[in-house]
PDB file of N, CA and C in Angstrom:
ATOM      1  N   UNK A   1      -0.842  -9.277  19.806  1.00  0.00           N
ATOM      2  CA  UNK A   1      -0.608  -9.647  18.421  1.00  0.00           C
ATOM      3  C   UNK A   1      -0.245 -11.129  18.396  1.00  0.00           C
ATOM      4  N   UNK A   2      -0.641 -11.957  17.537  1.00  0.00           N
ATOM      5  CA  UNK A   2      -0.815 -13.391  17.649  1.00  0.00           C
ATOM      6  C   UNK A   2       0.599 -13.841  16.838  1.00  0.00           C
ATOM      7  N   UNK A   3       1.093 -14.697  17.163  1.00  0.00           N
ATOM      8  CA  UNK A   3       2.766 -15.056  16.403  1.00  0.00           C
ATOM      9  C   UNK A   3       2.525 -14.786  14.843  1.00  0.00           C
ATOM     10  N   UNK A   4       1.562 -15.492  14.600  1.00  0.00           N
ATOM     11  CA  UNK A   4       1.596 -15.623  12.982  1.00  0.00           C
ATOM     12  C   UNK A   4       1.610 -14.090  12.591  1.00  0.00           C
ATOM     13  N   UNK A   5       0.992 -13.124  12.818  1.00  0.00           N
ATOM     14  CA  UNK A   5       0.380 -11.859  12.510  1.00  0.00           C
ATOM     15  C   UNK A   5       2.241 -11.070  12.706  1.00  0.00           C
ATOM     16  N   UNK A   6       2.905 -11.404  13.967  1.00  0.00           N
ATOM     17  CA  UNK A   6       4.238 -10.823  14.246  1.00  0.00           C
ATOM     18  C   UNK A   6       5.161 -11.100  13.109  1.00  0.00           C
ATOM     19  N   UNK A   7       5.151 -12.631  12.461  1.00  0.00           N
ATOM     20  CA  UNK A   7       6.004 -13.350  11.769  1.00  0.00           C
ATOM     21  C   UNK A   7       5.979 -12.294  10.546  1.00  0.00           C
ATOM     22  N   UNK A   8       4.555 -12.090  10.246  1.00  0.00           N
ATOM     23  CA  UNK A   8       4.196 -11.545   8.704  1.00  0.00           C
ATOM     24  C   UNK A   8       4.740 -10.453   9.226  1.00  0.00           C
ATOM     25  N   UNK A   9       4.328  -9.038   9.875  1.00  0.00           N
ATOM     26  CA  UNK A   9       4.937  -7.900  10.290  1.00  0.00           C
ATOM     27  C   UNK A   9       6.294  -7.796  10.202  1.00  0.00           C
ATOM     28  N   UNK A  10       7.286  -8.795  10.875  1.00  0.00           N
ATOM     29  CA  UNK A  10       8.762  -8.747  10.399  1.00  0.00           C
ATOM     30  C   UNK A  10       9.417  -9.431   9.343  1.00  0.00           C
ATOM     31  N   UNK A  11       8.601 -10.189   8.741  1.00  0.00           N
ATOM     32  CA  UNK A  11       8.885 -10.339   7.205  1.00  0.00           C
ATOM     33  C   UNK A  11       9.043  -9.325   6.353  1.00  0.00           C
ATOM     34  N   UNK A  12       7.504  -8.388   6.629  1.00  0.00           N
ATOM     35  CA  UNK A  12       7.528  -7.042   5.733  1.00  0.00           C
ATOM     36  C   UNK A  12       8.700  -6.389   6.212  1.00  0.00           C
ATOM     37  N   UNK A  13       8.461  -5.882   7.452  1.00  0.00           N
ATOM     38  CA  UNK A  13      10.033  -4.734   7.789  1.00  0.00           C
ATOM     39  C   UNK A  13      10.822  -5.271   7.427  1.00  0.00           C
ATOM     40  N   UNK A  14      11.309  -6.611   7.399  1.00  0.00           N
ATOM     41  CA  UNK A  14      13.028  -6.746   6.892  1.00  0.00           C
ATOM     42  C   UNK A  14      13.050  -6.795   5.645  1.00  0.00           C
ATOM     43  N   UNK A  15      12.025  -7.262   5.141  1.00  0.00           N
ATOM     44  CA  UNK A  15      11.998  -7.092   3.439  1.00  0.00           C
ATOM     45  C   UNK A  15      12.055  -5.493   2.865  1.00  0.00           C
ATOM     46  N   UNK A  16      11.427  -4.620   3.356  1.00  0.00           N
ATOM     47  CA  UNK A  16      11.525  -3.012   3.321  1.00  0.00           C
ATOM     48  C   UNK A  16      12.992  -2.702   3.275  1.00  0.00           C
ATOM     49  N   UNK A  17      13.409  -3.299   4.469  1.00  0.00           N
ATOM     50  CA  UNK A  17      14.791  -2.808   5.079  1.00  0.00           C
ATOM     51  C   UNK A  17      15.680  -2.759   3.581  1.00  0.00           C
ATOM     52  N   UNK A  18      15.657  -4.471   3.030  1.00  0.00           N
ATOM     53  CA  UNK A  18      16.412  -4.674   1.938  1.00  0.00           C
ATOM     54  C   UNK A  18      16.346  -4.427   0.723  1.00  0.00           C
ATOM     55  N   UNK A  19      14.963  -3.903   0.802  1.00  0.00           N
ATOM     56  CA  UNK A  19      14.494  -2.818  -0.451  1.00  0.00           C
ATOM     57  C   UNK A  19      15.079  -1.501  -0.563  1.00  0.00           C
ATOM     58  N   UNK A  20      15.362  -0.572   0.865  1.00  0.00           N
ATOM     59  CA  UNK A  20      15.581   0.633   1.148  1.00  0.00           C
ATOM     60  C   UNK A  20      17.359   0.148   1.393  1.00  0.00           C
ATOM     61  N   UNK A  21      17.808  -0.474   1.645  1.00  0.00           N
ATOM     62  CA  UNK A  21      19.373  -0.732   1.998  1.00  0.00           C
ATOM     63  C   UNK A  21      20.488   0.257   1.306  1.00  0.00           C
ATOM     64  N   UNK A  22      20.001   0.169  -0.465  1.00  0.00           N
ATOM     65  CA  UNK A  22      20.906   0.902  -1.526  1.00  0.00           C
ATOM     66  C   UNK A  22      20.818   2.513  -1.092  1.00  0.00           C
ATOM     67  N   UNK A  23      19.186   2.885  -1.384  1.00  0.00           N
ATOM     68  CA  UNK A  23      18.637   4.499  -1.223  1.00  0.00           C
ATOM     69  C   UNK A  23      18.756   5.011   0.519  1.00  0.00           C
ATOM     70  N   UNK A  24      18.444   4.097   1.172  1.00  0.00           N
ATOM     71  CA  UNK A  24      18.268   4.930   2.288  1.00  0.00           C
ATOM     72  C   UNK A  24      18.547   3.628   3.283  1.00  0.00           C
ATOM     73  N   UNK A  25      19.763   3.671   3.590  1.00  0.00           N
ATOM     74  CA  UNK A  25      20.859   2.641   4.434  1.00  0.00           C
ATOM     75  C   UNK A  25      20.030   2.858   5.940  1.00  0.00           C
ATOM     76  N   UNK A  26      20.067   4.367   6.210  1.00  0.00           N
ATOM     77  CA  UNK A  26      19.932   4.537   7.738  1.00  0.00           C
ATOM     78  C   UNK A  26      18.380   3.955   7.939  1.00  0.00           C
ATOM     79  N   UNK A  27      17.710   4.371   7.122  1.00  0.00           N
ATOM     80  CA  UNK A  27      16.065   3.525   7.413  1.00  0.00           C
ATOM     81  C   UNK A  27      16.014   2.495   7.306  1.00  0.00           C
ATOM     82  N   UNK A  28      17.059   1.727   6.379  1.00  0.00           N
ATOM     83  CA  UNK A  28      16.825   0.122   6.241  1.00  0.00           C
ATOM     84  C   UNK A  28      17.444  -0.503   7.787  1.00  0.00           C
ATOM     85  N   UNK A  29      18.333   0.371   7.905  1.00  0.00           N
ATOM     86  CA  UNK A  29      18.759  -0.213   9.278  1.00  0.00           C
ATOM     87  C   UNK A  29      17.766   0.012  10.827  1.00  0.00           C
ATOM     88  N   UNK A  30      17.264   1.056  10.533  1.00  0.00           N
ATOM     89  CA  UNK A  30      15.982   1.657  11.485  1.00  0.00           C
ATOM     90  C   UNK A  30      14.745   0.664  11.527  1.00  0.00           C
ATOM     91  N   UNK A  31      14.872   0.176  10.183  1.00  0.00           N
ATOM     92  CA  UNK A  31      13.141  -1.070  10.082  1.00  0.00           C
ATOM     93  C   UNK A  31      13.940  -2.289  10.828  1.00  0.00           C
ATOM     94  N   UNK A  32      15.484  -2.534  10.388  1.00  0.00           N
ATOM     95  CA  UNK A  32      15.873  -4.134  11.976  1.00  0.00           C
ATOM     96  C   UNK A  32      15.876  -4.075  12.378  1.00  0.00           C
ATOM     97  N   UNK A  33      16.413  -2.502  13.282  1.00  0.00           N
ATOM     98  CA  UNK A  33      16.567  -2.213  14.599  1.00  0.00           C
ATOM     99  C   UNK A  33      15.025  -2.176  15.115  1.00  0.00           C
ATOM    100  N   UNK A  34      14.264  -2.351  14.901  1.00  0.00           N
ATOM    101  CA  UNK A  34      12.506  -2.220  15.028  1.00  0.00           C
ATOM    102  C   UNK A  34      11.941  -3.939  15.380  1.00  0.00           C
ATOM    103  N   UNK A  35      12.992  -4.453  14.633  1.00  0.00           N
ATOM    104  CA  UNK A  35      12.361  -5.413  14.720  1.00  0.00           C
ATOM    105  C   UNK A  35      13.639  -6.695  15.633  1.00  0.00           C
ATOM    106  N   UNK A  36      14.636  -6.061  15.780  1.00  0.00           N
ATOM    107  CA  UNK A  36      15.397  -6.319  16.974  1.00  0.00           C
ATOM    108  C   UNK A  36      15.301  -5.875  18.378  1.00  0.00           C
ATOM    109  N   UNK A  37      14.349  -4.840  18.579  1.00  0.00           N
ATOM    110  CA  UNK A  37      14.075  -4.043  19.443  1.00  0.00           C
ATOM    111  C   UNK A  37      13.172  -5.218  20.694  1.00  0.00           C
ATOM    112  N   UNK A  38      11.926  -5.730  19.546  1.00  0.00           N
ATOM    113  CA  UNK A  38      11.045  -6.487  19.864  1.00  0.00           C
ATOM    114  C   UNK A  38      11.684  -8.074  20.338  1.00  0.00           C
ATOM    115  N   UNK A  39      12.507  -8.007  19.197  1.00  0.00           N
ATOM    116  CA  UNK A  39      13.001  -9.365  19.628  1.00  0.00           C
ATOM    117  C   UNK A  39      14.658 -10.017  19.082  1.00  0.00           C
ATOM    118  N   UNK A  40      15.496  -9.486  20.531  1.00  0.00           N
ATOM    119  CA  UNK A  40      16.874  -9.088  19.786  1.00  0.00           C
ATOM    120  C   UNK A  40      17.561 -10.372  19.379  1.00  0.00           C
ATOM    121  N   UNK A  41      17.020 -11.607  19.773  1.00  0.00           N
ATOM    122  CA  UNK A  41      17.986 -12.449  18.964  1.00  0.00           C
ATOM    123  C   UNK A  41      17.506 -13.637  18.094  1.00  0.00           C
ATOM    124  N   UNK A  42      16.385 -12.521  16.878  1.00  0.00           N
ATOM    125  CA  UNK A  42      15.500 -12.989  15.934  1.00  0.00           C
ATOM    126  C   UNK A  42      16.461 -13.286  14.583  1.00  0.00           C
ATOM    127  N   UNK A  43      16.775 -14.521  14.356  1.00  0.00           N
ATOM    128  CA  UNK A  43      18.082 -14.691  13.472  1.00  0.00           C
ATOM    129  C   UNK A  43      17.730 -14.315  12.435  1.00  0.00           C
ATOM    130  N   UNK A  44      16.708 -14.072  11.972  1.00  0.00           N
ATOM    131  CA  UNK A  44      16.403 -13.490  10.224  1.00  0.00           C
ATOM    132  C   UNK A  44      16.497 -12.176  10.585  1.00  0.00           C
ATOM    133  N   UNK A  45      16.562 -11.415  12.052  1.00  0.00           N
ATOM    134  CA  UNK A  45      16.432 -10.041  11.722  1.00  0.00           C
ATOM    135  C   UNK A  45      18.083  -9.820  11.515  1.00  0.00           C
ATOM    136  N   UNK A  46      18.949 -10.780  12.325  1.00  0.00           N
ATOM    137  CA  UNK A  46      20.024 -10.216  12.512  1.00  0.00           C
ATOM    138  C   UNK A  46      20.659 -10.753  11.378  1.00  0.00           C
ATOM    139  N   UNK A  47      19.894 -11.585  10.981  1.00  0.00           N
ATOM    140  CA  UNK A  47      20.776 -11.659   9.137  1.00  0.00           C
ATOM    141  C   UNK A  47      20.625 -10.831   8.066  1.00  0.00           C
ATOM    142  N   UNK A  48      19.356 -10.076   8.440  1.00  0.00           N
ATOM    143  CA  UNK A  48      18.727  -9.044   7.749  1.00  0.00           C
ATOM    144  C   UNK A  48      19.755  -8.053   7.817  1.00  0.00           C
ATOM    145  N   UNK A  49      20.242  -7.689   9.047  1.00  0.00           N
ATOM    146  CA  UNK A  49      21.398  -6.943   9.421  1.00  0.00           C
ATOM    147  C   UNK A  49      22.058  -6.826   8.521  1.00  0.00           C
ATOM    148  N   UNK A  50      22.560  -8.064   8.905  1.00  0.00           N
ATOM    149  CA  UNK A  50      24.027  -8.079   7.936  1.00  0.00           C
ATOM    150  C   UNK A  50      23.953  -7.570   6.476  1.00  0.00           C
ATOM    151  N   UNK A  51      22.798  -8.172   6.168  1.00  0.00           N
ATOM    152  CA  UNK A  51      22.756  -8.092   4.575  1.00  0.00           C
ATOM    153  C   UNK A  51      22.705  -6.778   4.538  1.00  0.00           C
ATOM    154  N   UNK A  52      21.961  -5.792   5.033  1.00  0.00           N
ATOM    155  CA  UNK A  52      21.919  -3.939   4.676  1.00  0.00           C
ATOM    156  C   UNK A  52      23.228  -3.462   4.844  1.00  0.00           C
ATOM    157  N   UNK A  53      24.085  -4.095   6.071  1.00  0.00           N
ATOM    158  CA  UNK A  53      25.323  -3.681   6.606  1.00  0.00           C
ATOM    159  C   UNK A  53      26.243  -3.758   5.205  1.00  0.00           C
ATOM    160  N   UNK A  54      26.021  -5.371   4.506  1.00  0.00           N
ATOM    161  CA  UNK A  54      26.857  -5.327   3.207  1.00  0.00           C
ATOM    162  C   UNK A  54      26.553  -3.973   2.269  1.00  0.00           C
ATOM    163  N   UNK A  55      25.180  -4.019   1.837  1.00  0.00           N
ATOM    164  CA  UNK A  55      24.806  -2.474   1.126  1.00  0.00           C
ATOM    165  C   UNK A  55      25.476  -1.400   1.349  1.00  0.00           C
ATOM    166  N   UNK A  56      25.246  -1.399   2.722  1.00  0.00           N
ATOM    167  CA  UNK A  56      26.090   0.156   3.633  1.00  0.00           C
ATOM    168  C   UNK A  56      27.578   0.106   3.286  1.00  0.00           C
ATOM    169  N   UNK A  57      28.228  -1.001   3.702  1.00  0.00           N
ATOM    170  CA  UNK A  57      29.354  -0.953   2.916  1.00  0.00           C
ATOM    171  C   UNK A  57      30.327  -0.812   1.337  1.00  0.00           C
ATOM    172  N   UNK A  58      29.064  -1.552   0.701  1.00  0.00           N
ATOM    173  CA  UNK A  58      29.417  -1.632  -0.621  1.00  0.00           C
ATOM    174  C   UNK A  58      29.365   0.395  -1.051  1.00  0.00           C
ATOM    175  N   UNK A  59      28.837   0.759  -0.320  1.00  0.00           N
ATOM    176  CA  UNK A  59      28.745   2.333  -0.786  1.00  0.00           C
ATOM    177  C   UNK A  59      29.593   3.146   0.295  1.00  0.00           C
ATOM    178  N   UNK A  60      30.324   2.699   1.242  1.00  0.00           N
ATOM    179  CA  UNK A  60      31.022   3.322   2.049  1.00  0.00           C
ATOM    180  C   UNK A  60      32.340   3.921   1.244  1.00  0.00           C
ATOM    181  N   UNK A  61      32.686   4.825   0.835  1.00  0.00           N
ATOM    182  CA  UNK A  61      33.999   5.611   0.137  1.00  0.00           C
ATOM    183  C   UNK A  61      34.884   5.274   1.092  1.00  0.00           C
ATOM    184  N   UNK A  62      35.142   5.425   2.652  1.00  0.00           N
ATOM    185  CA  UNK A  62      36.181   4.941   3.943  1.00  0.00           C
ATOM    186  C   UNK A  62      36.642   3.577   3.426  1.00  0.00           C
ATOM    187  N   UNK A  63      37.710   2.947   2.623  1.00  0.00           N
ATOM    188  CA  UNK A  63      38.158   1.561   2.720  1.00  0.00           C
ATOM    189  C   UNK A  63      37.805   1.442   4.502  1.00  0.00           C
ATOM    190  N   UNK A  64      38.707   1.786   5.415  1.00  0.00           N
ATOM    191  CA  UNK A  64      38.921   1.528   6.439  1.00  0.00           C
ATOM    192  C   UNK A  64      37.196   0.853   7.246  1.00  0.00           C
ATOM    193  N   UNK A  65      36.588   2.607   7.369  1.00  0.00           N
ATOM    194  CA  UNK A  65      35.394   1.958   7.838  1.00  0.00           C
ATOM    195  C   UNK A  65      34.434   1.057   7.290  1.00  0.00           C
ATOM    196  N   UNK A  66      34.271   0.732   5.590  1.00  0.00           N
ATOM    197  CA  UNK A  66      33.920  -0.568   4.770  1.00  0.00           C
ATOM    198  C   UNK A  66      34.245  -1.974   5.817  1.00  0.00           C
ATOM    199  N   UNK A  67      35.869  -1.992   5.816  1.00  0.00           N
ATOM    200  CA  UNK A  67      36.495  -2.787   6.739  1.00  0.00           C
ATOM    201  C   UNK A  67      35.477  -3.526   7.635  1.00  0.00           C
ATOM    202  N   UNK A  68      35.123  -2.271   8.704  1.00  0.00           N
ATOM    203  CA  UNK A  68      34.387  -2.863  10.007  1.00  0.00           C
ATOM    204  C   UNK A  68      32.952  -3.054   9.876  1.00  0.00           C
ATOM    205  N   UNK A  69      32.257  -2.232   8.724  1.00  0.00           N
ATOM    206  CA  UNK A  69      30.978  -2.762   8.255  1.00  0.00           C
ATOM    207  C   UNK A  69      31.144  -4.012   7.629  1.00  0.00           C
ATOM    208  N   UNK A  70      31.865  -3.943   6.469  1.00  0.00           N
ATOM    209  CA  UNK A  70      31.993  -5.671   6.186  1.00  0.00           C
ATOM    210  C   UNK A  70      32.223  -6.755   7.212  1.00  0.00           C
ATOM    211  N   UNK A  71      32.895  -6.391   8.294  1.00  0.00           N
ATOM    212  CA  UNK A  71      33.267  -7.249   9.307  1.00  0.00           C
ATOM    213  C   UNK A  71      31.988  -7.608  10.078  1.00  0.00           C
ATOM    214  N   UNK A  72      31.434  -6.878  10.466  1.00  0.00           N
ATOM    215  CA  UNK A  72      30.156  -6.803  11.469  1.00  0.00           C
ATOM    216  C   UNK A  72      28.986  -7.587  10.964  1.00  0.00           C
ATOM    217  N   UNK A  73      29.039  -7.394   9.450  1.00  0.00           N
ATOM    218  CA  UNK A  73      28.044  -8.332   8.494  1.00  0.00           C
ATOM    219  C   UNK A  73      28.281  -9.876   8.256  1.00  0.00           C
ATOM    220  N   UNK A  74      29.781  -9.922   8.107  1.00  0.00           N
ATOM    221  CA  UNK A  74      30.043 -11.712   7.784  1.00  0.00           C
ATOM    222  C   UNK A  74      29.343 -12.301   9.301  1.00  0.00           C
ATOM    223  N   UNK A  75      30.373 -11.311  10.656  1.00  0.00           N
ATOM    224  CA  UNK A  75      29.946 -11.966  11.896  1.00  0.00           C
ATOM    225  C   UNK A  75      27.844 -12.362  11.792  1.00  0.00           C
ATOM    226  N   UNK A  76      27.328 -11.300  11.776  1.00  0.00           N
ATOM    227  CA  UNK A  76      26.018 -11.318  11.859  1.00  0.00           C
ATOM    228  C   UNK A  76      25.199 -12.654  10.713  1.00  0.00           C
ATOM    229  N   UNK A  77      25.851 -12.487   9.307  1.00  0.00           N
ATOM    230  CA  UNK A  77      25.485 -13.818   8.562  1.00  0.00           C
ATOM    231  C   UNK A  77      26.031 -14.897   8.910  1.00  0.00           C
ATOM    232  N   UNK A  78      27.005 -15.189   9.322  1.00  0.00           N
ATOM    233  CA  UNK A  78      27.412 -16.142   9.718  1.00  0.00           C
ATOM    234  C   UNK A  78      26.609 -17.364  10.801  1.00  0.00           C
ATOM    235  N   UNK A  79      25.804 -16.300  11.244  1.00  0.00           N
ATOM    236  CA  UNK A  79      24.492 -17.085  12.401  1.00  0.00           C
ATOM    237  C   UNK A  79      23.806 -17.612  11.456  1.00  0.00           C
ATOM    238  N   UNK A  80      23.695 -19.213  11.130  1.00  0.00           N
ATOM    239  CA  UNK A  80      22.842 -20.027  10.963  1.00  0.00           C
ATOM    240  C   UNK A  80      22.867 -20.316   9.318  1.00  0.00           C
ATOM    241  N   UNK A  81      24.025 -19.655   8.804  1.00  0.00           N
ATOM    242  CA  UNK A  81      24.414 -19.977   7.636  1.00  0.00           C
ATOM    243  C   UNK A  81      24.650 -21.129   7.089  1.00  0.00           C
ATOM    244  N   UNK A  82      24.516 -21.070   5.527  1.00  0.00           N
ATOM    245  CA  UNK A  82      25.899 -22.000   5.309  1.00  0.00           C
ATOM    246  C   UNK A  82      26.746 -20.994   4.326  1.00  0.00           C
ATOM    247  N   UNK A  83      27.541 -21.816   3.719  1.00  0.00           N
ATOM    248  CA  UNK A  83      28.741 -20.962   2.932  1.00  0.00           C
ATOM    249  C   UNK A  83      28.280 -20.436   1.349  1.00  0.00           C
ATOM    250  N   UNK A  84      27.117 -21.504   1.072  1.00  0.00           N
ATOM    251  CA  UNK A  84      26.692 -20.552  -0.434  1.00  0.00           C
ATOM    252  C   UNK A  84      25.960 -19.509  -0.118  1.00  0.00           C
ATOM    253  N   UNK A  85      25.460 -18.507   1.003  1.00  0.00           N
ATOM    254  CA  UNK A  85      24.873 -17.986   0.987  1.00  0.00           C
ATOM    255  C   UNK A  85      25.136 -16.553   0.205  1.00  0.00           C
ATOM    256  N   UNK A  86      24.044 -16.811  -0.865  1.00  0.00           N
ATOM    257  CA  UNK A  86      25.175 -14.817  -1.661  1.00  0.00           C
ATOM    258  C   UNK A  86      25.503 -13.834  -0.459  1.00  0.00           C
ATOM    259  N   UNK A  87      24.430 -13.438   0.512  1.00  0.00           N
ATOM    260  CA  UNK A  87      25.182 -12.360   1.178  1.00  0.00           C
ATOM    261  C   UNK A  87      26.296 -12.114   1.452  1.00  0.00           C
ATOM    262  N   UNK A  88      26.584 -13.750   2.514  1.00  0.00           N
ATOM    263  CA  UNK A  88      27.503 -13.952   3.320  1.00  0.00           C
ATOM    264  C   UNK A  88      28.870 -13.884   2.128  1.00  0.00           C
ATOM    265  N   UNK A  89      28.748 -14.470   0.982  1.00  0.00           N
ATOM    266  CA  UNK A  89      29.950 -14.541  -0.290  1.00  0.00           C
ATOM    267  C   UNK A  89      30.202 -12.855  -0.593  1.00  0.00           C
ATOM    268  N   UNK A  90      29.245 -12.327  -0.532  1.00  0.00           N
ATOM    269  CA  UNK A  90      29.141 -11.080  -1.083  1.00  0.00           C
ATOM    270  C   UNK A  90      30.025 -10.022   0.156  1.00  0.00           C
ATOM    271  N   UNK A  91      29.462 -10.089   1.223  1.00  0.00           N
ATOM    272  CA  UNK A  91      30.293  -9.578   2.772  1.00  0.00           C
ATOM    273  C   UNK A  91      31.978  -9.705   2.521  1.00  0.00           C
ATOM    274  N   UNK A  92      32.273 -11.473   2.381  1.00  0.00           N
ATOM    275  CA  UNK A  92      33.399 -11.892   2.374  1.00  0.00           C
ATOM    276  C   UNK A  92      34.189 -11.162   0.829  1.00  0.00           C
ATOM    277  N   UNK A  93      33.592 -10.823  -0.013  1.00  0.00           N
ATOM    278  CA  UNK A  93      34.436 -10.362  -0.922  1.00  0.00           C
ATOM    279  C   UNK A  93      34.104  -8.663  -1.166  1.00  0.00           C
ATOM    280  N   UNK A  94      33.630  -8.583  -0.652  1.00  0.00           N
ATOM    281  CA  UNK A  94      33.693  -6.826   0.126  1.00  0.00           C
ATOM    282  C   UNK A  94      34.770  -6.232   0.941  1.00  0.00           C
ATOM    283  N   UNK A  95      34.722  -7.367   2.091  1.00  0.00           N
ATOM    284  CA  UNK A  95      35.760  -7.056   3.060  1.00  0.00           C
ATOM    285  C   UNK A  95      37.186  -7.385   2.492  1.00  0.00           C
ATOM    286  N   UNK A  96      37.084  -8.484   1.139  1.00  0.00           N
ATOM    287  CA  UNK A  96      38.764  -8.774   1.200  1.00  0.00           C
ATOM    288  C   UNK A  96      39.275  -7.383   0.360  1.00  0.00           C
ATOM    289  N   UNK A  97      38.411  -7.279  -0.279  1.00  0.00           N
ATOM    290  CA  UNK A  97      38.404  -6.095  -1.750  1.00  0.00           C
ATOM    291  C   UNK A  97      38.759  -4.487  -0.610  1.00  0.00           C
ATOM    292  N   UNK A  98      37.817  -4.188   0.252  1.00  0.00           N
ATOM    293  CA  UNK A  98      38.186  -3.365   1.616  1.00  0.00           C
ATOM    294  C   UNK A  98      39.494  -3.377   2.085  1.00  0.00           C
ATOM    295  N   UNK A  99      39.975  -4.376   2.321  1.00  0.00           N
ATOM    296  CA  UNK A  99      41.374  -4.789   3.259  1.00  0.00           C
ATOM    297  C   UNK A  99      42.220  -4.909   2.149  1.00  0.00           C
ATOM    298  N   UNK A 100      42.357  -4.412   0.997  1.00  0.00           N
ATOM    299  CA  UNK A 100      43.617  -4.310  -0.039  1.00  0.00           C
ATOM    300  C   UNK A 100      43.427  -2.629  -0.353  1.00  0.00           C
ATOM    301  N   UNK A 101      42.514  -2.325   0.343  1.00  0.00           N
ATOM    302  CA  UNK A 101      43.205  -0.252  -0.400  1.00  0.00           C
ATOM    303  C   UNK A 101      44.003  -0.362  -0.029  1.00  0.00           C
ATOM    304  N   UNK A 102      44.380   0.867   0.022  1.00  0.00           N
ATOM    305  CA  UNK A 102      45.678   1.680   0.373  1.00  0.00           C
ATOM    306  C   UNK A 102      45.346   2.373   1.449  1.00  0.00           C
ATOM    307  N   UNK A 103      44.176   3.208   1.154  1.00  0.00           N
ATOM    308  CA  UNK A 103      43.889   3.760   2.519  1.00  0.00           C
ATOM    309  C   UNK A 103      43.162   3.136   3.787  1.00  0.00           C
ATOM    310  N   UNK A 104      42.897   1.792   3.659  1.00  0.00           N
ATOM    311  CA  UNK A 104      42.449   0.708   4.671  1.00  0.00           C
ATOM    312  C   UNK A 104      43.256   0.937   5.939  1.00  0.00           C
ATOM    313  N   UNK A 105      43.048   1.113   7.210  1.00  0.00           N
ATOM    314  CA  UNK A 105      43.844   0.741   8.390  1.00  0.00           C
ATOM    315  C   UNK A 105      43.250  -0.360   9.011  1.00  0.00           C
ATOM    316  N   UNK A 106      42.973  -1.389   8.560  1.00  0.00           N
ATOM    317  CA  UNK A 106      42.895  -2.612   8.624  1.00  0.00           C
ATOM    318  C   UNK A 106      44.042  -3.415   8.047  1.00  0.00           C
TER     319      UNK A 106
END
């Protein structure tokens, strides 16, 4: 498979991923892991990450485990960022909003 032809292929899967993130978390995460598989330290996949990881969290009922999904996502956006990035804003005010329940053990 010729680079250009790969580039387009994991464009689509991570774009899927973030289409499917809300409805179906575990497949959106199944199309990065697909495309981390191939090539694990592909920074759009692992930002792709993050960004479903925020989804996954934003619907996690666990304050606590929100916590470590939000956590796992800032780390992962944080590669090659800068600071306006919505995800990465979006992660960071997930996790602070996470880390004030009550039932947080964070």
């Amino acid at each position: 498979m010729s680079t250009v032809c790969w580039l387009e292929d994991r464009d689509d899967r991570l774009a899927r991923a973030r289409a499917l993130a809300a409805s179906d978390p575990a497949g959106a995460l199944a199309l990065v892991a697909s495309v981390l598989a191939e090539v694990p330290d592909d920074l759009d996949a692992l930002r792709a990450k993050g960004a479903v990881l925020v989804d996954v969290a934003d619907a996690e009922r666990d304050p606590a485990r929100a916590v470590g999904l939000y956590a796992e996502a800032i780390t992962l956006l944080e590669r090659g960022s800068c600071s306006a990035d919505p995800d990465l804003a979006a992660a960071q005010r997930g996790h602070a909003a996470a880390v004030r329940q009550p039932d947080s053990a964070a």
